[in-house]
Structure formats: structure tokens, C-alpha cells
PDB file of N, CA and C in Angstrom:
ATOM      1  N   UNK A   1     119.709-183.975 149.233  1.00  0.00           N
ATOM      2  CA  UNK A   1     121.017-183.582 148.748  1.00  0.00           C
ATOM      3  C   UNK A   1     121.353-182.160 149.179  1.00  0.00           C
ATOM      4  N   UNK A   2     120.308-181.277 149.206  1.00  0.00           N
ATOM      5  CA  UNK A   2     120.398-180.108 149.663  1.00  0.00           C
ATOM      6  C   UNK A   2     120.805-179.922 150.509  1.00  0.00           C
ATOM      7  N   UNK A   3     119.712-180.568 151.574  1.00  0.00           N
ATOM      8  CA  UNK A   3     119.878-180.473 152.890  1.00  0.00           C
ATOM      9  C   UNK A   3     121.735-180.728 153.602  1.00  0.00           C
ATOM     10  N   UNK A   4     122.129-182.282 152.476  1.00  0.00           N
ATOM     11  CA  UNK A   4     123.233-182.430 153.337  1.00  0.00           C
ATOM     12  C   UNK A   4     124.848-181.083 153.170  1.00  0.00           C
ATOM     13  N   UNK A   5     124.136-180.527 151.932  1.00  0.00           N
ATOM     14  CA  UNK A   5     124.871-179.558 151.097  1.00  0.00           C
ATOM     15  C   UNK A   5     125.094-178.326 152.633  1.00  0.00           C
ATOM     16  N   UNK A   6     123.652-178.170 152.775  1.00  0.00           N
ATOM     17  CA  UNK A   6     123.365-176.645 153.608  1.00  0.00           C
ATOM     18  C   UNK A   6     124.097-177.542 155.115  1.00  0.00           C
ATOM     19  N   UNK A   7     123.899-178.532 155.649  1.00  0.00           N
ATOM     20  CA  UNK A   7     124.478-178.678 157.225  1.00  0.00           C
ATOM     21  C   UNK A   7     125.797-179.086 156.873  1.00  0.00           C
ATOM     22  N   UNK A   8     126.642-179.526 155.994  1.00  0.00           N
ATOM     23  CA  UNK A   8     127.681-179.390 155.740  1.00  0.00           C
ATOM     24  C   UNK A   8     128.705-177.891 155.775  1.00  0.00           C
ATOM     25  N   UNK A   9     128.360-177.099 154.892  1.00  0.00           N
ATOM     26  CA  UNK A   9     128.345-175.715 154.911  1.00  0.00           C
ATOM     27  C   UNK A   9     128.178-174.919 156.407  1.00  0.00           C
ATOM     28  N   UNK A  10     127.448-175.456 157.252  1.00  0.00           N
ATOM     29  CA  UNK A  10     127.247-174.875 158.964  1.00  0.00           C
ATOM     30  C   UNK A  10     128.081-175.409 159.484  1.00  0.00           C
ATOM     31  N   UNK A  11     128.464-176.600 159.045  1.00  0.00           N
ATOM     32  CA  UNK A  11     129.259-177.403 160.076  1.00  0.00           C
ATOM     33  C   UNK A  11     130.258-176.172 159.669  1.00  0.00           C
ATOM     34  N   UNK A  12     131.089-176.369 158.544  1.00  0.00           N
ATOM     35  CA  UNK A  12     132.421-175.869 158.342  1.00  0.00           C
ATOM     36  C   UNK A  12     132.461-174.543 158.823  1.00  0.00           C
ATOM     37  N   UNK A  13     131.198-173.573 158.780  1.00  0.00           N
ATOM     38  CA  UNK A  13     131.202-172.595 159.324  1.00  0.00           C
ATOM     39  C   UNK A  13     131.267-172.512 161.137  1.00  0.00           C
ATOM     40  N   UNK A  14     130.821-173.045 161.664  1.00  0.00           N
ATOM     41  CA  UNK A  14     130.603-172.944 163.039  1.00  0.00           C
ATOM     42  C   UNK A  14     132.131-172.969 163.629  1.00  0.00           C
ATOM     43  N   UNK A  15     131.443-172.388 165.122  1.00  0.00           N
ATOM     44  CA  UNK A  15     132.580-173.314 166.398  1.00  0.00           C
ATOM     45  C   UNK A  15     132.197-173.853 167.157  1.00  0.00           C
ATOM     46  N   UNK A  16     133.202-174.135 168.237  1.00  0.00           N
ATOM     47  CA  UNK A  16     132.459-175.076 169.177  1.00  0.00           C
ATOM     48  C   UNK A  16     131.369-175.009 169.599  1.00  0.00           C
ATOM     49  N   UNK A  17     130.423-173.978 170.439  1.00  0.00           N
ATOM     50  CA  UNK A  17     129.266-174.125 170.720  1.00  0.00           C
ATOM     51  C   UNK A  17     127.931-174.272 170.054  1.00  0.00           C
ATOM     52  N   UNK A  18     128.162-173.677 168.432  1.00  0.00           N
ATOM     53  CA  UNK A  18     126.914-173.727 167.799  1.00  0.00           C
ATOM     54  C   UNK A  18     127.490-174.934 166.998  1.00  0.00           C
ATOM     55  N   UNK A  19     128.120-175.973 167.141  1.00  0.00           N
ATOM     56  CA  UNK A  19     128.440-177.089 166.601  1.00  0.00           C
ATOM     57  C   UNK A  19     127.620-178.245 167.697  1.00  0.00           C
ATOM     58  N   UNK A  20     127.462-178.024 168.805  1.00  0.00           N
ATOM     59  CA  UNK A  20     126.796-178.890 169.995  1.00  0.00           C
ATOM     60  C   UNK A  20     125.323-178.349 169.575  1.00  0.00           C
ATOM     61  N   UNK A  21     124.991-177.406 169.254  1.00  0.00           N
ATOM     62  CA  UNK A  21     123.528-176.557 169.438  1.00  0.00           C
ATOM     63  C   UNK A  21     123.431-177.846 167.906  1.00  0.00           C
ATOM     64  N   UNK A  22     123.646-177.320 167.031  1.00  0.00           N
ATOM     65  CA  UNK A  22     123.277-178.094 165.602  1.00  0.00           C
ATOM     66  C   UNK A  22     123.499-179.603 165.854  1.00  0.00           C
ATOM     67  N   UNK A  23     124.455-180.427 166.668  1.00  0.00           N
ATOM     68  CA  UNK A  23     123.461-181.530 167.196  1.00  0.00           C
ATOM     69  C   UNK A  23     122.428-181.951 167.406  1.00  0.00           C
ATOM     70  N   UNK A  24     122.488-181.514 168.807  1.00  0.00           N
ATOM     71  CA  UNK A  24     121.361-181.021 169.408  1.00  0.00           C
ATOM     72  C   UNK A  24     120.139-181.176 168.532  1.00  0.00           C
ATOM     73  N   UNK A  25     120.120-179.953 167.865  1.00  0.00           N
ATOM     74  CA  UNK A  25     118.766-179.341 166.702  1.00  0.00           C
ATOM     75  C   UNK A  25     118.735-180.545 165.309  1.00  0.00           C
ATOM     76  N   UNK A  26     119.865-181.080 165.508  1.00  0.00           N
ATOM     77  CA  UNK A  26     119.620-182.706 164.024  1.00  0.00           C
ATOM     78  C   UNK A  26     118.767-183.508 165.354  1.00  0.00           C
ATOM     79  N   UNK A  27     119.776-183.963 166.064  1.00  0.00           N
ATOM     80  CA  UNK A  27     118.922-185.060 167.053  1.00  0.00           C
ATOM     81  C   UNK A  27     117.487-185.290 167.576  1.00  0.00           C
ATOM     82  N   UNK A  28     117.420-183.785 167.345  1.00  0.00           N
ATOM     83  CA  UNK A  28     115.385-183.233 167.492  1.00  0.00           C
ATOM     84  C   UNK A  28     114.619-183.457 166.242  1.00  0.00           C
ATOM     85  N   UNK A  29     115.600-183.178 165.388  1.00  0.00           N
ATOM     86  CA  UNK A  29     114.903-183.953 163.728  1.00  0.00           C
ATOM     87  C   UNK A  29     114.684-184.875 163.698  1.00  0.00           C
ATOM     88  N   UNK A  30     115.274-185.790 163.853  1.00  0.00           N
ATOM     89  CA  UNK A  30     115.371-187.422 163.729  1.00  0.00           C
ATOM     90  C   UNK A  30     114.353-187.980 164.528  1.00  0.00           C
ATOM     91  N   UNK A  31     114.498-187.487 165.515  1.00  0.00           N
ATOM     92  CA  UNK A  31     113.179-188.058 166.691  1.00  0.00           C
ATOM     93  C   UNK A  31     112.019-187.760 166.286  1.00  0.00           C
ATOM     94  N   UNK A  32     111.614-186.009 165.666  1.00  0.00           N
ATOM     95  CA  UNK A  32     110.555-185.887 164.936  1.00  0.00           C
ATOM     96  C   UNK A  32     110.272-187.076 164.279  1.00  0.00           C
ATOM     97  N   UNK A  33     111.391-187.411 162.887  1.00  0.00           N
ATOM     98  CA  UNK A  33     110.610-187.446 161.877  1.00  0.00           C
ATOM     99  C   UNK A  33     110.987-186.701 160.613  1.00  0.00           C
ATOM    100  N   UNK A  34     111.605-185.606 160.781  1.00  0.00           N
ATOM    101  CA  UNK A  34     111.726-184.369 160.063  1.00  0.00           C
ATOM    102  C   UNK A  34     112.646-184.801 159.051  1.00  0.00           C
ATOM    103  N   UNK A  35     114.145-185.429 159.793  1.00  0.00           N
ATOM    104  CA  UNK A  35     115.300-185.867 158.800  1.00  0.00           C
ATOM    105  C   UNK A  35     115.739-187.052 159.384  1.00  0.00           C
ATOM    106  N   UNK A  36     116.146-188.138 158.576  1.00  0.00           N
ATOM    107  CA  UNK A  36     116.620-189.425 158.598  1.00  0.00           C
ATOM    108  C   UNK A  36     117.833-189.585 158.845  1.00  0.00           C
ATOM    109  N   UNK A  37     118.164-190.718 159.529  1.00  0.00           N
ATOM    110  CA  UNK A  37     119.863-190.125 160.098  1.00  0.00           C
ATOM    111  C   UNK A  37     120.597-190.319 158.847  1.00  0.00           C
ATOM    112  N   UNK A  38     120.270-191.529 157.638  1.00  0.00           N
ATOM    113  CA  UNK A  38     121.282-191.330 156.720  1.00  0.00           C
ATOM    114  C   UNK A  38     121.371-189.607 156.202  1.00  0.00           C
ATOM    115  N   UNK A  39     120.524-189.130 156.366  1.00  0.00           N
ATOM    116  CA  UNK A  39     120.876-187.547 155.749  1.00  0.00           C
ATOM    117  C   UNK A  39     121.717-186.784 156.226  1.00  0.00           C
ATOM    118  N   UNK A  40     122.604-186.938 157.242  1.00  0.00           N
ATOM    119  CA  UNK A  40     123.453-186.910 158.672  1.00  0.00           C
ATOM    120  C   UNK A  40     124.963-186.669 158.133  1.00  0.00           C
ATOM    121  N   UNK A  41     125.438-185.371 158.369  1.00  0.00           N
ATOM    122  CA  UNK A  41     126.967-185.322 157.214  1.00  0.00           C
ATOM    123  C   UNK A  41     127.847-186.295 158.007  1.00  0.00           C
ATOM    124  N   UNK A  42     128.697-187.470 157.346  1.00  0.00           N
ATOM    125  CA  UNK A  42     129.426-188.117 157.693  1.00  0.00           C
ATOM    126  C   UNK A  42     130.272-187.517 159.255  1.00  0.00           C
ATOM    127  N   UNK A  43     130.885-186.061 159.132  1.00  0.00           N
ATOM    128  CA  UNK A  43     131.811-186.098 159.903  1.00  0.00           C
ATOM    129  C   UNK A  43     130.933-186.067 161.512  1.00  0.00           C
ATOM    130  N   UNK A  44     129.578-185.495 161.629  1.00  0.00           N
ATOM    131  CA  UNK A  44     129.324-185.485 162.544  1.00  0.00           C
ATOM    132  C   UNK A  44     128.043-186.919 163.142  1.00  0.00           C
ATOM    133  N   UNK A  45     128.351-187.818 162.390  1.00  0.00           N
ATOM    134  CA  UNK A  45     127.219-188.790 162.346  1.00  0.00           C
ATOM    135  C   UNK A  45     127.515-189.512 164.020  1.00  0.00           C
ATOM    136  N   UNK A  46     128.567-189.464 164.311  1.00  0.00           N
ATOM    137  CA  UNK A  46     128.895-190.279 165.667  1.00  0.00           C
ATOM    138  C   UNK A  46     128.624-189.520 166.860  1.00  0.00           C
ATOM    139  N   UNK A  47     129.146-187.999 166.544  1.00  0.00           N
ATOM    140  CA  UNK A  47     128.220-187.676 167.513  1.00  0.00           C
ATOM    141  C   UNK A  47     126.666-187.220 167.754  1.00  0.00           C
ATOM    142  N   UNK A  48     125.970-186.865 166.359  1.00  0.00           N
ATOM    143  CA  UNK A  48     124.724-187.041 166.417  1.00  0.00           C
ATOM    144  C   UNK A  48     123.767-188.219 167.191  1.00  0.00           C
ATOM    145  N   UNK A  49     124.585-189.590 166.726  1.00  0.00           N
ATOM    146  CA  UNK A  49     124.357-190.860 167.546  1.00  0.00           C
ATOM    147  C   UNK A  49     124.549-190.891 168.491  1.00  0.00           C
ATOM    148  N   UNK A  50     125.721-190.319 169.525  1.00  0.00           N
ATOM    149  CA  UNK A  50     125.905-190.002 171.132  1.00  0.00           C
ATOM    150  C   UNK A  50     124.912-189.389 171.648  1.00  0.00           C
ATOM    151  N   UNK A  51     124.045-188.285 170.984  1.00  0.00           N
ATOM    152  CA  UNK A  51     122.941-187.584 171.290  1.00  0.00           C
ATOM    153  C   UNK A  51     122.031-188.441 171.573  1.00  0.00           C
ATOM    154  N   UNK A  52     121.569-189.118 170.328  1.00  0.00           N
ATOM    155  CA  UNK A  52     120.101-189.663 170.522  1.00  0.00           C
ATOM    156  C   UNK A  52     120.405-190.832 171.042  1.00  0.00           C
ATOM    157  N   UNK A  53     121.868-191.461 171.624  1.00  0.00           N
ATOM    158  CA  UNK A  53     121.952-192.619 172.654  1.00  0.00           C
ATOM    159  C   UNK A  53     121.563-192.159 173.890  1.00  0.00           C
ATOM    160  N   UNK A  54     122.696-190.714 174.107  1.00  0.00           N
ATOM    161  CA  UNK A  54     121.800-190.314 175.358  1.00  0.00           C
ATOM    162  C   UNK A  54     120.538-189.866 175.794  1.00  0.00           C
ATOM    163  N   UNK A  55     119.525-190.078 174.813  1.00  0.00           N
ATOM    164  CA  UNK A  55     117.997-189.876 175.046  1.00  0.00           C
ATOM    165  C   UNK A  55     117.823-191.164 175.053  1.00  0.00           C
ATOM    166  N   UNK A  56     118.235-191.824 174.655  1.00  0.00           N
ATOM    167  CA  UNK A  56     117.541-194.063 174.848  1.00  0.00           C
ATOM    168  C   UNK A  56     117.104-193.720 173.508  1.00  0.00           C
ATOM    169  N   UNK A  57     117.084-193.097 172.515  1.00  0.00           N
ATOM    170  CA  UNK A  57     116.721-193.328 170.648  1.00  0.00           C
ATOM    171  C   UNK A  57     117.427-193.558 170.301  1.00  0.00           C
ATOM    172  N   UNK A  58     118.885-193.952 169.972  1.00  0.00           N
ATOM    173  CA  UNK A  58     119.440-194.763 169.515  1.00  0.00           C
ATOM    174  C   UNK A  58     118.683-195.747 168.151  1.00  0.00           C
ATOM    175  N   UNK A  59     118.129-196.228 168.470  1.00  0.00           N
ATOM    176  CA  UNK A  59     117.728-197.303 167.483  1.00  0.00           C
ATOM    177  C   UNK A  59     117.027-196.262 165.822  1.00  0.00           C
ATOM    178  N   UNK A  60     116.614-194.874 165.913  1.00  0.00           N
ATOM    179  CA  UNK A  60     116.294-194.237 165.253  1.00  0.00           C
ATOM    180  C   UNK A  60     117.416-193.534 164.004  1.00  0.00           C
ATOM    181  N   UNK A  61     118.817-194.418 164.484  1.00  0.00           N
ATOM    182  CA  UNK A  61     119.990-194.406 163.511  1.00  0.00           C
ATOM    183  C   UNK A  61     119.806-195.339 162.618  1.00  0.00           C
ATOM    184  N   UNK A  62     119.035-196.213 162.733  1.00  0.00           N
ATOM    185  CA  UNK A  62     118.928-197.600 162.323  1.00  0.00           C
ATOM    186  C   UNK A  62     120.074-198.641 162.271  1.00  0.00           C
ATOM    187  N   UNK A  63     120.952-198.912 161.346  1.00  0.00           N
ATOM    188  CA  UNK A  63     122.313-199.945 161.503  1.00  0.00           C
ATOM    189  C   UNK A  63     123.191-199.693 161.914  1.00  0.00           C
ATOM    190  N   UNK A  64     123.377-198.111 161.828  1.00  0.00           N
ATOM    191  CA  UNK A  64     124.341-197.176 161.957  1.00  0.00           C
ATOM    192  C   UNK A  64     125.059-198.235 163.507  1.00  0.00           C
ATOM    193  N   UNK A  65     126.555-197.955 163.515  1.00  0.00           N
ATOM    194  CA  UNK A  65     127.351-198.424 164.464  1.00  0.00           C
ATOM    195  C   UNK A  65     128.523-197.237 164.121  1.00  0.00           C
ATOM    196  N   UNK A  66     128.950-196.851 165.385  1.00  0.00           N
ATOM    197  CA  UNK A  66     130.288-195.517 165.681  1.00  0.00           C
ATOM    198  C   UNK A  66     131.132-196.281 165.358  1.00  0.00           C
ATOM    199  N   UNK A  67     132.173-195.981 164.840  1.00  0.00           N
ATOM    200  CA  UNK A  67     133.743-196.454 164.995  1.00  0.00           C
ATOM    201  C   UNK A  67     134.222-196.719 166.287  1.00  0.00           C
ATOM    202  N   UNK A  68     134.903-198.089 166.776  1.00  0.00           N
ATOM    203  CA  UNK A  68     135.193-197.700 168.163  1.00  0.00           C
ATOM    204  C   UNK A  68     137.073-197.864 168.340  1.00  0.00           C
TER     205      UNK A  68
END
């Protein structure tokens, strides 16, 4: 709950480039291990998933499907 509290809070703070970096740095979580994609703030969940599609992890979203 925290967690989604504190990357929520970055999101709204950031701009464009440290908004790609904090991708980025979730998408390296997930692959760890570290954080689960449901923990993933809604607004940026699709492109977090563009990330780890473009590594071939994908499937580490689990059901998750983007809006198309």
C-alpha cells in the first residue's frame, strides 16, 4: 500500500525523462522479483507492460492485457 502510495507521489512529481527512468527502474523490479506488477500505479501499468514486452517478460504481468 505504501509502496503504491510513494510511486504514485513520483509519478505526479516527475517529468518526462525521470518518468521513462522510473519505468525502466519498476520493470527491473518485476523481473527481479522485488515488486509484483499488480503493485504497478494504474496510470502507468501499460507502459510498464511495453517495457517488459520489450524485454520478451511480458508474461511476468500475469493477466494483465493494455487497453487497445
Amino acid at each position: 500500500m505504501i509502496v503504491r502510495i510513494l510511486l504514485w507521489l513520483l509519478l505526479k512529481l516527475m517529468k518526462g525523462g525521470e518518468v521513462n527512468m522510473l519505468i525502466v527502474m519498476l520493470a527491473g523490479r518485476i523481473v527481479r522479483g522485488a515488486t509484483p506488477f499488480s503493485e504497478i500505479p494504474d496510470p502507468i501499468k501499460p507502459k510498464v507492460y511495453d517495457e517488459l514486452k520489450a524485454n520478451g517478460v511480458e508474461f511476468l504481468a500475469g493477466d494483465y492485457k493494455p487497453a487497445e
